[in-house]
Every structure is written in structure tokens, then in C-alpha cells.
Protein backbone atom coordinates (compact mmCIF):
# COMPACT_ATOMS: atom_id res chain seq x y z
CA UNK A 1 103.33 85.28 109.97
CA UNK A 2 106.11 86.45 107.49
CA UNK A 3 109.83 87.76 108.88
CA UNK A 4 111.04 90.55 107.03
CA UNK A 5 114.89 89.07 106.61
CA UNK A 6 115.53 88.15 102.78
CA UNK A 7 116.01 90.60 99.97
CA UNK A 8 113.07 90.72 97.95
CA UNK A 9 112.45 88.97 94.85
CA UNK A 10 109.13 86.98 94.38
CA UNK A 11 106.13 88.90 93.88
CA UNK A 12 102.39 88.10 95.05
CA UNK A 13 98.69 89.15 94.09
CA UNK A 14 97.18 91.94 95.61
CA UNK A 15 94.69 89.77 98.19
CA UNK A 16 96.97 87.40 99.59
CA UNK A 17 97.68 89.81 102.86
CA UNK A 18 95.04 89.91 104.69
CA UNK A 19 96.86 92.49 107.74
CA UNK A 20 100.05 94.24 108.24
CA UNK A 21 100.82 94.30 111.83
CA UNK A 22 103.82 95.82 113.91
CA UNK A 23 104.14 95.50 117.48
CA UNK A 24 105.64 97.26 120.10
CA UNK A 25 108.37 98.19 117.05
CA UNK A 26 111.67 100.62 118.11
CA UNK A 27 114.35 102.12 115.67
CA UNK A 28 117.27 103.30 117.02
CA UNK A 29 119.76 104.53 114.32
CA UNK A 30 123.18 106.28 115.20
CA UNK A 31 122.42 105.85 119.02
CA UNK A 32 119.21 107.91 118.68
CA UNK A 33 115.37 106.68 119.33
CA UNK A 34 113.96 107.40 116.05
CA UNK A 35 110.31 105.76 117.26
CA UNK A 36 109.97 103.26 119.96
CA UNK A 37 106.22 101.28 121.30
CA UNK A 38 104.99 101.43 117.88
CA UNK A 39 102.41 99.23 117.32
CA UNK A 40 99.53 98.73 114.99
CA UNK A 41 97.74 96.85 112.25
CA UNK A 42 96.44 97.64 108.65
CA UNK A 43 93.95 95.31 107.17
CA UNK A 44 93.59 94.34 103.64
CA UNK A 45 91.91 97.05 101.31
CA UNK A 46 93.34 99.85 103.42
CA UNK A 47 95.96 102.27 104.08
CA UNK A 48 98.41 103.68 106.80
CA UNK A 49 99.18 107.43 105.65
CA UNK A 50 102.35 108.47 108.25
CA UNK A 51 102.66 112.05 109.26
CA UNK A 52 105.05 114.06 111.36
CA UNK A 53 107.68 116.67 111.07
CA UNK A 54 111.51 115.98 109.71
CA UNK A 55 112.97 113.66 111.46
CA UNK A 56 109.80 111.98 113.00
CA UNK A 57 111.13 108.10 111.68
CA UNK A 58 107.70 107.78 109.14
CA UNK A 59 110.94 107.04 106.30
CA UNK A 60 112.91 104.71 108.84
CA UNK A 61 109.61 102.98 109.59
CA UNK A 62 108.79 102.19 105.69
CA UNK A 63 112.60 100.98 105.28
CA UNK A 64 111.53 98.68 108.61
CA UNK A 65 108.61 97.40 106.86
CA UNK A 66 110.44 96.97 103.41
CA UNK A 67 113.60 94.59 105.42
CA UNK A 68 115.86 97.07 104.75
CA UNK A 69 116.53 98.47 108.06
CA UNK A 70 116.63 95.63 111.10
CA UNK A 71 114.14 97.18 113.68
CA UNK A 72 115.64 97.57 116.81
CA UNK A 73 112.87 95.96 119.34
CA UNK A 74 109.58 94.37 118.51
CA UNK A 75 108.21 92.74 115.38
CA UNK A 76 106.64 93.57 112.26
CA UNK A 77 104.54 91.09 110.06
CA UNK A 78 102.03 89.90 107.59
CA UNK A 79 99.21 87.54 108.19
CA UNK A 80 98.73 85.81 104.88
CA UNK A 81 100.40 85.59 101.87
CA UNK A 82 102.62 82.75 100.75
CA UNK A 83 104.64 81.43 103.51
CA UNK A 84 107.83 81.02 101.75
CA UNK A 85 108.79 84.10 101.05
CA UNK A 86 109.35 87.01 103.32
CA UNK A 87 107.39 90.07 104.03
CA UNK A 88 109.68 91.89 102.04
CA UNK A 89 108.96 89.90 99.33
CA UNK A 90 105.14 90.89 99.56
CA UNK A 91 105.98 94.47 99.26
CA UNK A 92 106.91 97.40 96.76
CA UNK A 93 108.78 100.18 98.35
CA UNK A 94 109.01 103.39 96.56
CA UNK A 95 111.56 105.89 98.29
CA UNK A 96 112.34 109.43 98.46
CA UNK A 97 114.44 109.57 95.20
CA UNK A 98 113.24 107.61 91.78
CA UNK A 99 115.72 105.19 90.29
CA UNK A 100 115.84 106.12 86.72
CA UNK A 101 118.75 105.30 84.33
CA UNK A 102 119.81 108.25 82.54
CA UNK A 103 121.36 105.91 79.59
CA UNK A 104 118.56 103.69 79.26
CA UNK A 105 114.89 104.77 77.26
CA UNK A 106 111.92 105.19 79.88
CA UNK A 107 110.81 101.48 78.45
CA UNK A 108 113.90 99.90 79.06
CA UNK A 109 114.16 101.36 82.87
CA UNK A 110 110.42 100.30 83.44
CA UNK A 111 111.49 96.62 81.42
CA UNK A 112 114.38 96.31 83.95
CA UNK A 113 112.52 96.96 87.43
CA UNK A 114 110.02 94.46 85.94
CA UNK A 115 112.82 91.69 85.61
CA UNK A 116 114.54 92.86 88.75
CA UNK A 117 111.52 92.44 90.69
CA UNK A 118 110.50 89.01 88.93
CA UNK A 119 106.92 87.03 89.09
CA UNK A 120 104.14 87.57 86.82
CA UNK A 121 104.00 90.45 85.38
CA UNK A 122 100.82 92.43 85.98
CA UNK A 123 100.87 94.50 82.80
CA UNK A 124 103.05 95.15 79.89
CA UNK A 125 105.10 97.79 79.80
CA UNK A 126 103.10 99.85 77.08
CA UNK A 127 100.22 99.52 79.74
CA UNK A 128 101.77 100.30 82.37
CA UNK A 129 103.37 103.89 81.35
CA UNK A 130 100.17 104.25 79.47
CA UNK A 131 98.36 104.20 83.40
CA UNK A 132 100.56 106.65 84.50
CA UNK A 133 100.69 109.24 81.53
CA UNK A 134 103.86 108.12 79.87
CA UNK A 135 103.05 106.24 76.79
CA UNK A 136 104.43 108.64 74.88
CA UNK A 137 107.67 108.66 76.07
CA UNK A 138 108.74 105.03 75.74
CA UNK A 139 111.51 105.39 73.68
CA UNK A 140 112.80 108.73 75.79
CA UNK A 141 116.37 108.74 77.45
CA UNK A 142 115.22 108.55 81.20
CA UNK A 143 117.74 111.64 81.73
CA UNK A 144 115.41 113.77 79.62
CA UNK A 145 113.01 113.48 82.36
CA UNK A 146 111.81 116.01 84.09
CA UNK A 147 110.89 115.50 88.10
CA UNK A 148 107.16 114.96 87.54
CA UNK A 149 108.13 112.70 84.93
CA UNK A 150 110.53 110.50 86.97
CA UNK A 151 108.15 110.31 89.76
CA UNK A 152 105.60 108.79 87.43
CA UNK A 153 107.81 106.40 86.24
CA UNK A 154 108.30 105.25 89.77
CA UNK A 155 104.92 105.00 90.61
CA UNK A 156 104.46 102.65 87.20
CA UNK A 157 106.67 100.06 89.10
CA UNK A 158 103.74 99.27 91.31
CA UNK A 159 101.49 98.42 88.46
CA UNK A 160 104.16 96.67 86.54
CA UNK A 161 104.47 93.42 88.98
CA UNK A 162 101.74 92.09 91.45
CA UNK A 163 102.86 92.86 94.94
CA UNK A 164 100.33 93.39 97.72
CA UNK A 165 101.83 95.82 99.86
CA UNK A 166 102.74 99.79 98.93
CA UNK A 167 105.37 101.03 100.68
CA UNK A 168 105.41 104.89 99.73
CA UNK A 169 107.51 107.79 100.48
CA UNK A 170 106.11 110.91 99.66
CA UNK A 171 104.53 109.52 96.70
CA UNK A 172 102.53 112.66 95.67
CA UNK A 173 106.29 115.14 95.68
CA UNK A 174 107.13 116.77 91.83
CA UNK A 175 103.83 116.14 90.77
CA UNK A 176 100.49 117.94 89.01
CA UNK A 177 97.42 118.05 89.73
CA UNK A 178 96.94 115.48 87.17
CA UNK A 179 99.58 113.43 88.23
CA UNK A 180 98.03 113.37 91.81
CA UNK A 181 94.88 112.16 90.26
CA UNK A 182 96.58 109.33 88.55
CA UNK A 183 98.13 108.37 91.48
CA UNK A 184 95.26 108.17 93.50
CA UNK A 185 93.28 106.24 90.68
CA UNK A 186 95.84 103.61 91.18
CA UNK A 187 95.60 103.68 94.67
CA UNK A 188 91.92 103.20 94.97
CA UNK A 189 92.22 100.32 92.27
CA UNK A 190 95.29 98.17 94.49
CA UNK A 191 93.19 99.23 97.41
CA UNK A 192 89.87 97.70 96.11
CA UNK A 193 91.26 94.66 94.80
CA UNK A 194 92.84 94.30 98.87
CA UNK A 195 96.13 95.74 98.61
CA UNK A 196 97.29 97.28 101.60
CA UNK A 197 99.25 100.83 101.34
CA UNK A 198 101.36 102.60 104.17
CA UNK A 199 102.49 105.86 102.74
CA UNK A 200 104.94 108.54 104.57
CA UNK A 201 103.82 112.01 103.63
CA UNK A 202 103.54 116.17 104.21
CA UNK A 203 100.41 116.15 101.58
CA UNK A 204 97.01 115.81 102.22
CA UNK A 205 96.42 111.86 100.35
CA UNK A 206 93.18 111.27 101.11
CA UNK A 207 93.22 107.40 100.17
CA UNK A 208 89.91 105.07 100.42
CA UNK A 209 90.01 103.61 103.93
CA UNK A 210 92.78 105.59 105.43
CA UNK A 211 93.63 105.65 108.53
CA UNK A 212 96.77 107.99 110.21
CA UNK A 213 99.65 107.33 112.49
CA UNK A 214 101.76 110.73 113.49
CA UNK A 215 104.88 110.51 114.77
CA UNK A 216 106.63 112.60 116.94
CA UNK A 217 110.77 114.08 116.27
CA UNK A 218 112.16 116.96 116.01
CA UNK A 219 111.91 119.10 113.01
């Protein structure tokens, strides 16, 4: 099994996971139980959609997943993969606020999460703003952007580099109806080639082989 310790930086293809699995996990953060006895597994070619009020952990639990929180009990872990490089490694994680440059063209920010995130490169950049409705804009200051906008060119780090496991938080917020189609056109494609996908979220998602984990907190 992969450790989730080292920041990451080597990608892999979608397939080489074959589960996700966390057992008996806890988070404790400022001396309060965010989730404790957590446990469960999510096989290849299917998703973990997290629900739950404020508060509930399902952002502290993708951070878990993603090595950048240290869980504070149990263990959380991929079978599969390549075994010299950490679960963290295996994984995109796409957080609450999209890290745009306002300086740099929408190309250039896409160009420099593709070196930051290193490997193979799954498509060029033209493609990859073309999947997510952004060809267009290319040449664009990224602080012309409007939310929607910066949320899509989030979601185009995903398809930019091979990695097989989506870690989303509220993927769906800021966007249209078409922009929720796109994004669940790319889910079902990472999904079908045997990606795996846990995503944190107040909206309906509806992804192919879904299954849900709600977690408790205050609101």
C-alpha cells in the first residue's frame, strides 16, 4: 500500500489504483474531533461523493487523503499504483478556492500547473481548455476571469496531467448548467478509464458508480 507522507510530484495513469481505502481514520484539528472511526474503500472506476453540513470534516478528510493534513488515528491508502511514490503523488486535489494568477494569461497558468505537477502530460494545453470551454481565452489575463471561468480552469488541471485519483471540493460551485455538464463529461471519462473520484459537496453530482459517505458536525 502507498503512505500519504511526501509532497506530490510524479503523476500516474488513470488504472494503476485499483482501491482507495481508509481505516478506522480520526482528525482532530485545534483540539476538536472533526471525524473519528472512519473507514471505507472506493474501487477503481468509482466515486466517493461526501455530504454533511458546515463543519462536518468532508474538506479535512480530502486534505487527509491529498497528505496535506497528518490524520490523527488510523490509515489511509492505495492498493496499486507505483510503489515509489506516495499516495499523494497518485492524486489531484482541487480545493475550495482556484489558484489562478492574475498576471499570467489563462495558458500560461494552465502551462505552469502542468510543469508544477510534472509526468506526462495527458493533453496539451490548447486541448485541455478546449475540454473545459476555454479555448478561447488562452491568451486572457487570468484576473479577467470571472468565477465560472476560474473554476473551469481548475477543473482543466485534472485533464492536463495523468493522475488517478480526484480529490474534489465542491467541484460543481460558480458554475452553469453547461459547465456542470462539462464537468461531469470529464468525470464519467476518468471514471471509465478507472480513475477513482472522492468529491466533498452540497450539490446533487450524480457521478457513474457513486456511492455516499455523510458526515456528521455541526452546522
Amino acid at each position: 500500500m502507498l503512505p500519504a507522507t511526501r509532497v506530490p510530484t510524479m503523476p500516474t495513469r488513470a488504472g494503476d489504483i485499483t482501491r482507495l481505502i481508509a481505516t478506522d481514520l480520526a482528525c482532530i484539528r485545534g483540539g476538536r474531533i472533526v471525524f473519528e472511526r472512519l473507514s471505507f474503500a472506493v474501487p477503481s472506476g468509482s466515486a466517493l461523493v461526501l455530504t454533511g453540513p458546515n463543519g462536518a470534516g468532508k474538506s479535512s478528510l480530502l486534505r487527509v487523503i491529498a497528505g496535506l493534513v497528518r490524520p490523527s488515528m488510523g490509515t489511509v491508502a492505495a492498493e496499486g499504483g507505483d510503489a515509489e511514490h506516495t499516495l499523494a503523488e497518485h492524486c489531484h486535489y482541487a480545493g475550495h478556492l482556484d489558484p489562478v494568477k492574475a498576471s499570467l494569461s489563462v495558458g500560461e497558468n494552465l502551462e505552469f500547473w502542468r510543469d508544477f505537477l510534472g509526468g506526462e502530460p495527458a493533453r496539451s494545453i490548447d486541448d485541455a481548455l478546449a475540454a473545459v470551454g476555454l479555448g478561447s481565452l488562452a491568451d486572457l489575463p487570468g484576473g479577467y476571469l470571472s468565477a465560472g471561468q476560474r473554476r473551469r480552469l481548475s477543473l482543466a488541471r485534472l485533464i492536463a496531467v495523468h493522475r488517478p485519483i480526484w480529490l474534489l471540493d465542491e467541484p460543481t460551485a460558480a458554475l452553469d448548467r453547461s459547465g456542470q455538464e462539462m464537468f461531469a463529461t470529464l468525470c464519467a471519462a476518468h471514471l471509465a478509464a478507472g480513475g477513482i473520484i472522492v468529491a466533498a459537496t452540497h450539490a446533487p453530482l450524480a457521478l457513474p458508480g457513486e456511492q455516499n459517505l455523510a458526515l456528521g458536525g455541526a452546522a
